[in-house]
C-alpha atoms as a PDB file:
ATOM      1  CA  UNK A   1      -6.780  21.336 -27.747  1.00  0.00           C
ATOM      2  CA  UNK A   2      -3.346  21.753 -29.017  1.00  0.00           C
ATOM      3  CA  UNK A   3      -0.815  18.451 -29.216  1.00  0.00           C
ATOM      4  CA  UNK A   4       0.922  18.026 -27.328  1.00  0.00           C
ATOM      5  CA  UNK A   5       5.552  17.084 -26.799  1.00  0.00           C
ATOM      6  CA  UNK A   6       8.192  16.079 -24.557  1.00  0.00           C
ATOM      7  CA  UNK A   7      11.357  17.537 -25.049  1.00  0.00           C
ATOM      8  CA  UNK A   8      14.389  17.796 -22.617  1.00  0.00           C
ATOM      9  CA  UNK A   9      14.771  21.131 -20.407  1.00  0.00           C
ATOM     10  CA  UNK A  10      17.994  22.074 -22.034  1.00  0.00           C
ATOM     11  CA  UNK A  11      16.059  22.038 -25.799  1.00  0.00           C
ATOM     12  CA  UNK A  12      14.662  25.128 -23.771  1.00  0.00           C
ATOM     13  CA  UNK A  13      16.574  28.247 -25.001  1.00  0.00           C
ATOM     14  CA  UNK A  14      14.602  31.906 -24.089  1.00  0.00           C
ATOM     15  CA  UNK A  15      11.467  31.600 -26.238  1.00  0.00           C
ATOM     16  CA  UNK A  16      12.474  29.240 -28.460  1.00  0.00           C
ATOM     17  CA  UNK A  17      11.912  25.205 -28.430  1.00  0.00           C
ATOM     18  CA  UNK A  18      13.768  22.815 -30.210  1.00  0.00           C
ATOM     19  CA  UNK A  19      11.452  19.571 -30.815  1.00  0.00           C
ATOM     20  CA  UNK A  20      14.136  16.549 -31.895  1.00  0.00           C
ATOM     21  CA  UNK A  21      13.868  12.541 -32.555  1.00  0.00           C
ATOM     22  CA  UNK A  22      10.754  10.417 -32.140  1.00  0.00           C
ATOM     23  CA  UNK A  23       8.734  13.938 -30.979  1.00  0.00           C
ATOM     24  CA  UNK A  24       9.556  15.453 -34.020  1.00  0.00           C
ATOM     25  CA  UNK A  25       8.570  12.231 -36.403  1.00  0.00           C
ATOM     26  CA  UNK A  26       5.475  11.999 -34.267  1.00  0.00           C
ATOM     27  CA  UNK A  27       4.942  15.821 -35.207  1.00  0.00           C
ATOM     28  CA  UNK A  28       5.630  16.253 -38.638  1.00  0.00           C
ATOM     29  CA  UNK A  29       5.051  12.338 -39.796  1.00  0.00           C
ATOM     30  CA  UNK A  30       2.040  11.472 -38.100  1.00  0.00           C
ATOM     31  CA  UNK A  31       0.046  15.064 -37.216  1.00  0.00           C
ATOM     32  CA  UNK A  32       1.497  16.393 -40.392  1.00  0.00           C
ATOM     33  CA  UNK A  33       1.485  19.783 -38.347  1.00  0.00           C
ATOM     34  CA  UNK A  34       3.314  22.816 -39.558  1.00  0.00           C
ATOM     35  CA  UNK A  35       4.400  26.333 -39.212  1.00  0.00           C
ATOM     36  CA  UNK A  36       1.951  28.254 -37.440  1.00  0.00           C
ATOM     37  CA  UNK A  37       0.293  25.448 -35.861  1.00  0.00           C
ATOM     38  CA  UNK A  38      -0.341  25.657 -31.728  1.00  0.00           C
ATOM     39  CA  UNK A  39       1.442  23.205 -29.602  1.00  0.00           C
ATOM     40  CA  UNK A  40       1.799  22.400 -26.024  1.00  0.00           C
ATOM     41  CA  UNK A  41       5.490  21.790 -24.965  1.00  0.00           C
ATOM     42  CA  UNK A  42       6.195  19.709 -21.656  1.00  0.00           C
ATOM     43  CA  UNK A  43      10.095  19.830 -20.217  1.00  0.00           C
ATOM     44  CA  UNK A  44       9.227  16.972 -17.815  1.00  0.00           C
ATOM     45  CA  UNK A  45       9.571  19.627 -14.614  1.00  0.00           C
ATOM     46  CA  UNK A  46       6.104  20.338 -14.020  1.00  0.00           C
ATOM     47  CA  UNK A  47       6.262  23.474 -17.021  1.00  0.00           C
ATOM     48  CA  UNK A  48       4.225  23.531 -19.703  1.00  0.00           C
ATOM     49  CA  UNK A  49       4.334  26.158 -22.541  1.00  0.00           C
ATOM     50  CA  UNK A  50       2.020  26.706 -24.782  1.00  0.00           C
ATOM     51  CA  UNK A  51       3.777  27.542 -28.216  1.00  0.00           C
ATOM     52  CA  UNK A  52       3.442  27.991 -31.931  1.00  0.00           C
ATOM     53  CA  UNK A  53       5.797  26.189 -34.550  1.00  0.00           C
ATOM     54  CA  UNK A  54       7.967  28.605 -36.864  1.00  0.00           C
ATOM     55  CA  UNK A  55       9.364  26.178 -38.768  1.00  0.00           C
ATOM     56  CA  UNK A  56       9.468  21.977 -39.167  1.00  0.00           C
ATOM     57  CA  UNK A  57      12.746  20.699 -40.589  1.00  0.00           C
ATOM     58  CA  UNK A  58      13.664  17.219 -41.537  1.00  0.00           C
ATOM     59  CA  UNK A  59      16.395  17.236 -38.200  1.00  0.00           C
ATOM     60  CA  UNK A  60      14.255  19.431 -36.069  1.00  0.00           C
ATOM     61  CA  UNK A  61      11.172  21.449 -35.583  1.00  0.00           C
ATOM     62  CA  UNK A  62      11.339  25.194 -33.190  1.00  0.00           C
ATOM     63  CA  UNK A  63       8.272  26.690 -31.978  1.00  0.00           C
ATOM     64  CA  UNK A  64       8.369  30.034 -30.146  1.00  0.00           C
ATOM     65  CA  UNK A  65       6.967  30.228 -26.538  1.00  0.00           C
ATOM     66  CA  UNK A  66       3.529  32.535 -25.664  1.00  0.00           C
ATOM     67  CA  UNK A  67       3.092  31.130 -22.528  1.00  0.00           C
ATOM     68  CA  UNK A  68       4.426  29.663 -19.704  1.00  0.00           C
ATOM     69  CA  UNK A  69       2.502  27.507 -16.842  1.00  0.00           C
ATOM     70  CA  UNK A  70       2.742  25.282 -13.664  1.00  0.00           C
ATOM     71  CA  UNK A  71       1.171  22.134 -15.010  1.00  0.00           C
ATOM     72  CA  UNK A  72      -1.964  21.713 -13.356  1.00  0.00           C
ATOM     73  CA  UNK A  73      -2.030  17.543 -14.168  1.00  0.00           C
ATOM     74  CA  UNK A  74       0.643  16.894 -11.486  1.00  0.00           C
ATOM     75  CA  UNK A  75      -0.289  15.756  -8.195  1.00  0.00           C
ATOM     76  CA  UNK A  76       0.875  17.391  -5.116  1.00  0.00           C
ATOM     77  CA  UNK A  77       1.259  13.727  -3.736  1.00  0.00           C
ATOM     78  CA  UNK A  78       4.296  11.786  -5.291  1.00  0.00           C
ATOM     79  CA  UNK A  79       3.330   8.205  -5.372  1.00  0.00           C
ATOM     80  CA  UNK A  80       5.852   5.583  -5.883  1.00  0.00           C
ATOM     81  CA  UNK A  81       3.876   2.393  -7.424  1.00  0.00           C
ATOM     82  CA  UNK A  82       6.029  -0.846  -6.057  1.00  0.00           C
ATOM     83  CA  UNK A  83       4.400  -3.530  -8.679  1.00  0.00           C
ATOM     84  CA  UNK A  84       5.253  -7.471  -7.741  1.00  0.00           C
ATOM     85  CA  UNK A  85       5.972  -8.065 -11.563  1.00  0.00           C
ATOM     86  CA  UNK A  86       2.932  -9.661 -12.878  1.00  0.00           C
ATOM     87  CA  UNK A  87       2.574 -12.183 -15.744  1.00  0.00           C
ATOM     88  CA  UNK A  88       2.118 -11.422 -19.539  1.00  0.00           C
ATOM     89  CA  UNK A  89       1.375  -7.719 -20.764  1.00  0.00           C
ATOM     90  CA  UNK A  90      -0.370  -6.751 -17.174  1.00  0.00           C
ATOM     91  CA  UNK A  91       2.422  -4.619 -16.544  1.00  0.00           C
ATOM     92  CA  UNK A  92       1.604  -2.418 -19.464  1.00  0.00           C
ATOM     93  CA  UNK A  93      -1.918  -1.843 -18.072  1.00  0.00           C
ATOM     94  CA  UNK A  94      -0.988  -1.120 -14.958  1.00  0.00           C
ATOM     95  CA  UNK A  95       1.393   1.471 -16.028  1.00  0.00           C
ATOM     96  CA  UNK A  96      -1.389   3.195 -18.515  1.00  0.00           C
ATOM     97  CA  UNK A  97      -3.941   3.291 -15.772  1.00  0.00           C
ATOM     98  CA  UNK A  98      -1.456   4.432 -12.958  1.00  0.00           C
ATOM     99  CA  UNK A  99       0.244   7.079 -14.865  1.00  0.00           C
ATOM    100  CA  UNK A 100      -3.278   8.514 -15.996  1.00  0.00           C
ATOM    101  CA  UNK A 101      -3.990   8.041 -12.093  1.00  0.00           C
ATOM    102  CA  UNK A 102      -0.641  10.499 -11.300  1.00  0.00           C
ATOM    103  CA  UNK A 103       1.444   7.650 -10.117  1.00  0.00           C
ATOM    104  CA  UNK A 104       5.091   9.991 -10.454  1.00  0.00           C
ATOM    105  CA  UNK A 105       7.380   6.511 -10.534  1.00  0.00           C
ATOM    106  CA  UNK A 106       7.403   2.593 -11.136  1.00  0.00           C
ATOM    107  CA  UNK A 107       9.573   0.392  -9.626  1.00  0.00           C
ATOM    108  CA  UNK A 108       8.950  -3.876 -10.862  1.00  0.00           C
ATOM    109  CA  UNK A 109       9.829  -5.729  -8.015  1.00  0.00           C
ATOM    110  CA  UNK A 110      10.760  -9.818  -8.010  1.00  0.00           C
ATOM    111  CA  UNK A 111       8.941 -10.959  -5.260  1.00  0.00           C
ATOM    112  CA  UNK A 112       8.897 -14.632  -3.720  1.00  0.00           C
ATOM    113  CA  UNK A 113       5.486 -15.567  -6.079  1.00  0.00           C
ATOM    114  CA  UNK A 114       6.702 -13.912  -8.659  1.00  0.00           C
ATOM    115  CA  UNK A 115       5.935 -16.373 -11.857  1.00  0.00           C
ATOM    116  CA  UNK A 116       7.790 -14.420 -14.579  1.00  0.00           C
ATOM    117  CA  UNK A 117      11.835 -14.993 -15.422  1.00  0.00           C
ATOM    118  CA  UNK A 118      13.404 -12.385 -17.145  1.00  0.00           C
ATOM    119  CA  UNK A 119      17.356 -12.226 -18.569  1.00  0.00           C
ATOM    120  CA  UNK A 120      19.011  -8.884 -18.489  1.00  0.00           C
ATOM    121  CA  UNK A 121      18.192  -8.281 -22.285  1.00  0.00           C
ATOM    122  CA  UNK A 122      14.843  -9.138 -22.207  1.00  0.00           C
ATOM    123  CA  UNK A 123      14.323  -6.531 -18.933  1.00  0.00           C
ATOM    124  CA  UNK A 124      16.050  -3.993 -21.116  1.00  0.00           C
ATOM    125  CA  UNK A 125      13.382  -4.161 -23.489  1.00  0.00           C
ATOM    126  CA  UNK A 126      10.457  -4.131 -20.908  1.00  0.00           C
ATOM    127  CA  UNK A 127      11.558  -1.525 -19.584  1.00  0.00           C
ATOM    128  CA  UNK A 128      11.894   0.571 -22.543  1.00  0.00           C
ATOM    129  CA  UNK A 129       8.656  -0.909 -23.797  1.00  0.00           C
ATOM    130  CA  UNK A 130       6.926   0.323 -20.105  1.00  0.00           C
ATOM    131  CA  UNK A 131       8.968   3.633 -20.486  1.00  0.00           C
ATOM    132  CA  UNK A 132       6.686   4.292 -23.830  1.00  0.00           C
ATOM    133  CA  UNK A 133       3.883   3.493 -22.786  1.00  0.00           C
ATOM    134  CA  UNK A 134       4.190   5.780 -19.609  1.00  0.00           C
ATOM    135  CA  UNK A 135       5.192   8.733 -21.927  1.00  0.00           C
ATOM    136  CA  UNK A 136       1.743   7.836 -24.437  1.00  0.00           C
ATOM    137  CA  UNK A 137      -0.239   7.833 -21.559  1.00  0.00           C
ATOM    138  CA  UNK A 138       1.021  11.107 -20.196  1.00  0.00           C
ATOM    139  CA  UNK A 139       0.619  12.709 -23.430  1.00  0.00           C
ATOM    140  CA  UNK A 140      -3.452  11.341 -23.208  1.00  0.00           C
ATOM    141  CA  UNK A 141      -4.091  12.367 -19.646  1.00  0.00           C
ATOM    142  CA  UNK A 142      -2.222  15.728 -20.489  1.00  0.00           C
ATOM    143  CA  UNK A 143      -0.013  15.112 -17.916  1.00  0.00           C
ATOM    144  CA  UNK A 144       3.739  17.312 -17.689  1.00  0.00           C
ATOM    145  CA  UNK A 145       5.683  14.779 -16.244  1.00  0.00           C
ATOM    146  CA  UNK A 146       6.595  11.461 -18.011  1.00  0.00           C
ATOM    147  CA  UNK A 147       6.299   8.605 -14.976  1.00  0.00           C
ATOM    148  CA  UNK A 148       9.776   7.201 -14.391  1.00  0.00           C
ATOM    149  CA  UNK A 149       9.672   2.780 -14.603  1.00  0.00           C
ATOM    150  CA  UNK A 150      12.533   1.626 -13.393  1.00  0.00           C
ATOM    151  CA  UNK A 151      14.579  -1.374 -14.387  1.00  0.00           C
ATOM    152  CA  UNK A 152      13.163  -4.576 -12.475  1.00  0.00           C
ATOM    153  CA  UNK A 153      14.324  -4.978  -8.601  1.00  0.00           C
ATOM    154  CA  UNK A 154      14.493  -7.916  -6.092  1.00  0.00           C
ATOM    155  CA  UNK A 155      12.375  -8.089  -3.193  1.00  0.00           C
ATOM    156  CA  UNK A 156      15.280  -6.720  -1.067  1.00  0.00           C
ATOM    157  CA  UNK A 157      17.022  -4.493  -2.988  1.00  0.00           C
ATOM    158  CA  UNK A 158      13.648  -2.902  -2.948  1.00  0.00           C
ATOM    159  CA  UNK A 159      13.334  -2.840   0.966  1.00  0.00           C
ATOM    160  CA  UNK A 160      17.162  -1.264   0.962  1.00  0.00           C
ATOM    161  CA  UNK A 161      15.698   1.662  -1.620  1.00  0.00           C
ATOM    162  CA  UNK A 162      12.874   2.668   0.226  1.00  0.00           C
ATOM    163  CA  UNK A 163      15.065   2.975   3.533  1.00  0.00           C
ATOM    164  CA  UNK A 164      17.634   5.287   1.556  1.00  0.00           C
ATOM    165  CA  UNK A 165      14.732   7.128   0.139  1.00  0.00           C
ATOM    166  CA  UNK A 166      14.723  10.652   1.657  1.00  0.00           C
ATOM    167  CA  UNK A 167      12.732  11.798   4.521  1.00  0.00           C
ATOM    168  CA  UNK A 168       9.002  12.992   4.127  1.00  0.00           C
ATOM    169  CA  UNK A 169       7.506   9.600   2.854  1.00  0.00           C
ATOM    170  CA  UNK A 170       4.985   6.341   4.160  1.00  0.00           C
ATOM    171  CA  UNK A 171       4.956   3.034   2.981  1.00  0.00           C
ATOM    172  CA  UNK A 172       1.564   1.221   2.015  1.00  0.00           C
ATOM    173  CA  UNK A 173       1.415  -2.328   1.598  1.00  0.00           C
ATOM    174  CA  UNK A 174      -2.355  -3.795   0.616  1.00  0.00           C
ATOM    175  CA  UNK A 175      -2.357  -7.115   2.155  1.00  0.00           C
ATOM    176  CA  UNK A 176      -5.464  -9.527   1.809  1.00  0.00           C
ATOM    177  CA  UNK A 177      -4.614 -11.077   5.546  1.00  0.00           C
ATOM    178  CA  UNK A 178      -5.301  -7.386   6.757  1.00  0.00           C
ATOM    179  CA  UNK A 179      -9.390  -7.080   5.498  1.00  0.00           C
ATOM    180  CA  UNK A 180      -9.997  -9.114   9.120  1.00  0.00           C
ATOM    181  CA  UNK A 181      -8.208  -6.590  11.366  1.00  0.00           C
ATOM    182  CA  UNK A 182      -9.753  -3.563  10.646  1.00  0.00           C
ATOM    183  CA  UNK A 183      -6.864  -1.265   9.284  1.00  0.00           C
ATOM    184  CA  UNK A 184      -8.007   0.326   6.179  1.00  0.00           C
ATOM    185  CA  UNK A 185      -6.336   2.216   3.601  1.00  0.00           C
ATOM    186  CA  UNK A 186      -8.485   5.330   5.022  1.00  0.00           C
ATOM    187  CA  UNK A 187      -7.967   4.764   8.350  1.00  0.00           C
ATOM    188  CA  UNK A 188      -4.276   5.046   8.023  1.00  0.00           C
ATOM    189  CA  UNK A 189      -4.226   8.053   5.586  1.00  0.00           C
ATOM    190  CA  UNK A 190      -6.204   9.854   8.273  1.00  0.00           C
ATOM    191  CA  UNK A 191      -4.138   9.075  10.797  1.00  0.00           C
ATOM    192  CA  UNK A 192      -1.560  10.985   8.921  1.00  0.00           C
ATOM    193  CA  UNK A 193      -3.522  13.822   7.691  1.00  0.00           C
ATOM    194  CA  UNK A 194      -1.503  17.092   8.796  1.00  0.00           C
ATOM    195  CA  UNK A 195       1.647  14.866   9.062  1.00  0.00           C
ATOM    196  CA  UNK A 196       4.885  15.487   6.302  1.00  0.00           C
ATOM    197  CA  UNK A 197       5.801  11.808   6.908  1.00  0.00           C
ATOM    198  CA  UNK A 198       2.206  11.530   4.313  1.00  0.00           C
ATOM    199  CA  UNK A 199       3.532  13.829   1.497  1.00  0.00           C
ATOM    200  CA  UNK A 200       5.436  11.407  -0.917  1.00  0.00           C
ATOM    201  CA  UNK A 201       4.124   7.722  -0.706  1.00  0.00           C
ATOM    202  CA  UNK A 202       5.224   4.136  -1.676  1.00  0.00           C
ATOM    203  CA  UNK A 203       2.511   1.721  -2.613  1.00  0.00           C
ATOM    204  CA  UNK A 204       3.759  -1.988  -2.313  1.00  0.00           C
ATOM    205  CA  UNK A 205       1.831  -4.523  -4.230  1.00  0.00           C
ATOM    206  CA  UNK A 206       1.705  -8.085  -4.580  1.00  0.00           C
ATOM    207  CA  UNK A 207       1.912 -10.257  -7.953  1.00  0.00           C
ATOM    208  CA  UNK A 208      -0.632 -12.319  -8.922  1.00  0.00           C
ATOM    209  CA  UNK A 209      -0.351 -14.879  -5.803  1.00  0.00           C
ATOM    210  CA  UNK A 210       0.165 -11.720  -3.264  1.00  0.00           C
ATOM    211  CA  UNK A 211       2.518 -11.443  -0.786  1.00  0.00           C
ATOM    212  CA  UNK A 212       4.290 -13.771   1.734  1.00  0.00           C
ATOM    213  CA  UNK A 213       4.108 -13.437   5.410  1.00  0.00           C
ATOM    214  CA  UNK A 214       7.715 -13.505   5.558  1.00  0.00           C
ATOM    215  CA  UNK A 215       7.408  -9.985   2.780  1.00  0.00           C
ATOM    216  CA  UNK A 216       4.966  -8.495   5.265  1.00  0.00           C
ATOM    217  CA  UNK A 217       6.951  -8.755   7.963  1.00  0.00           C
ATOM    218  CA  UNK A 218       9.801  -7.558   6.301  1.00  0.00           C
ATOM    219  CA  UNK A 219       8.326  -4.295   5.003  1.00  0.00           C
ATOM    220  CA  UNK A 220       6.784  -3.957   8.265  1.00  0.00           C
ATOM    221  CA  UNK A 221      10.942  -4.278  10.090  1.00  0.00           C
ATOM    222  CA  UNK A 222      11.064  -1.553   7.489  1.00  0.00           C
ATOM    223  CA  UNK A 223       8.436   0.674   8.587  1.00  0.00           C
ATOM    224  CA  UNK A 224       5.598  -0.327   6.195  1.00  0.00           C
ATOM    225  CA  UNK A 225       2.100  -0.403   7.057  1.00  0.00           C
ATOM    226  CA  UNK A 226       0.026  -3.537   5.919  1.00  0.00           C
ATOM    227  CA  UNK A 227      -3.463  -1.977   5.279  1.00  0.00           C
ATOM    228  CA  UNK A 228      -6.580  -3.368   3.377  1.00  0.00           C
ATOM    229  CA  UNK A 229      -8.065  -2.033   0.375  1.00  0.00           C
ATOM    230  CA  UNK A 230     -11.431  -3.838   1.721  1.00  0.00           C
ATOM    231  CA  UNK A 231     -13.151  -6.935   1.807  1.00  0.00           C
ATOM    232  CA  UNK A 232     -13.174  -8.030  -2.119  1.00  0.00           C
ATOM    233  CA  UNK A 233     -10.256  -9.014  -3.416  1.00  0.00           C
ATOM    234  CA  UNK A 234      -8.221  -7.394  -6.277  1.00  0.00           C
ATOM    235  CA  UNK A 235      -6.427  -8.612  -9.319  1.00  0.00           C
ATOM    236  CA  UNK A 236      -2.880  -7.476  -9.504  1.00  0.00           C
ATOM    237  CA  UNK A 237      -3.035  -5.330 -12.572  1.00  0.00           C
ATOM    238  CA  UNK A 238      -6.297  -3.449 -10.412  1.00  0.00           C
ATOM    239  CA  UNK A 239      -4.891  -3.225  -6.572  1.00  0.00           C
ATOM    240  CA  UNK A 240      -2.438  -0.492  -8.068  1.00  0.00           C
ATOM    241  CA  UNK A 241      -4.016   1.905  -9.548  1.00  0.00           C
ATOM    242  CA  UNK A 242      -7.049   1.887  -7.366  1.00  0.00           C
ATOM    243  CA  UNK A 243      -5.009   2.084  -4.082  1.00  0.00           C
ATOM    244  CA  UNK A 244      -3.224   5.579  -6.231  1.00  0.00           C
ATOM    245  CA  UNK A 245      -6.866   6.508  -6.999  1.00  0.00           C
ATOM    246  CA  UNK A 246      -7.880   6.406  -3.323  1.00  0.00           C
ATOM    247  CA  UNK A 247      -4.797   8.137  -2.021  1.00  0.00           C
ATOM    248  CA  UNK A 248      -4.961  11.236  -4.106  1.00  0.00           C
ATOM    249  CA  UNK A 249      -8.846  11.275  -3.832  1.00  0.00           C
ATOM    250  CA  UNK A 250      -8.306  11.463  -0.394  1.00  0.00           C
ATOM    251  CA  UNK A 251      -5.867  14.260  -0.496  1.00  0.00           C
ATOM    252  CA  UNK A 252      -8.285  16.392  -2.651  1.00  0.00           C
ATOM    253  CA  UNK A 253      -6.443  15.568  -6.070  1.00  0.00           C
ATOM    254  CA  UNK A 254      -9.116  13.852  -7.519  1.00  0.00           C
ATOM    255  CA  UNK A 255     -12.545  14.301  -7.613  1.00  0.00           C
END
């Protein structure tokens, strides 16, 4: 199993990869790999080429490419993981687990029971500290596409995306007040079996106290369907990545 490296579409020229920056230190530094050596080469598009390395420089390595392939690691479904922004390092497990899930993008949200205060600077270097981890984890699950984490969002502002999001997408909020009424997480992927609206979906989930009534009611103005994920209740850094597990294992991309 050949390592594999990120690099940008445009270090894509013919046959021949250019491998720059941290993927190149990671390469030569740490593997210690060299001309002649097999790598796999992702451009973050769903391509993955399998290559070998003609030469490693100190400013770059270039591989030539033998083969080019649709990534088979990428979920059909795009899933958009909407994570209340928990306390501590949570956050970095729930990325980890959802990315080797599929989850395509993370968007932290501030919710009302949201514990955790962050200044702009201190985001910054979340988010760039998320955005690594997202890109390790792809590289483990041999996945072609690095998971996009975006940069921290109030509850709003978050409502306001989803409603300029494009066409051809459902929202999924797990709710603990919803076990009681009988609207499950497979009852309501079902429904929409057959249905575009079901291709790309948002998964909304609560911090560590869960949602508000006044949030529920304000995803569903917005077209949001509470559902329950069942009848035990899930810690914050779990609800996400299970509720990803159980979407794509419904639509036959898991299991």
């Amino acid at each position: 199993m050949s390592a594999r490296f990120f690099v940008q579409p445009e270090d894509i020229a013919g046959e021949i990869v250019t491998i720059q920056g941290s993927e190149l230190a990671h390469l030569a530094r740490v593997l210690r790999l060299a001309a002649g050596d097999m790598v796999t080469i992702c451009d973050g598009t769903g391509m993955e080429y399998q290559t070998v390395l003609e030469e490693v420089l100190p400013d770059a390595a270039r591989a030539r490419i033998q083969e080019r392939i649709i990534s088979p690691g990428e979920p059909r479904t795009k899933i958009t993981l909407v994570q209340g922004l928990p306390k501590a390092d949570k956050m970095d497990l729930i990325i980890q687990k959802g990315t080797e899930v599929g989850v395509s993008e993370f968007i932290p949200v501030i919710t009302e029971r949201t514990i955790v205060q962050l200044t702009a600077g201190k985001a910054e270097r979340r988010v760039e500290r998320w955005q690594r981890i997202a890109k390790e984890a792809a590289k483990q699950c041999r996945r072609a596409v690095v998971p996009q984490v975006h940069y921290p969002l109030p509850w709003r502002e978050c409502i306001d995306e989803y409603l300029k999001s494009s066409g051809g997408r459902m929202g999924l909020i797990p709710w603990e007040e919803a076990a009681g009424t009988g609207v499950g997480l497979r009852e309501v992927l079902s429904s929409a079996d057959g249905d575009d609206a079901g291709e790309a979906i948002w998964l909304f989930i609560g911090p560590e106290g869960g949602w508000s009534e006044t949030e529920v009611q304000q995803a569903a103005a917005a077209g949001i369907a509470a559902v329950s994920l069942g009848p035990r209740i899930l810690r914050t850094e779990t609800a996400g990545p299970i509720a990803a597990a159980l979407v794509l294992y419904h639509r036959g991309e898991l299991g």
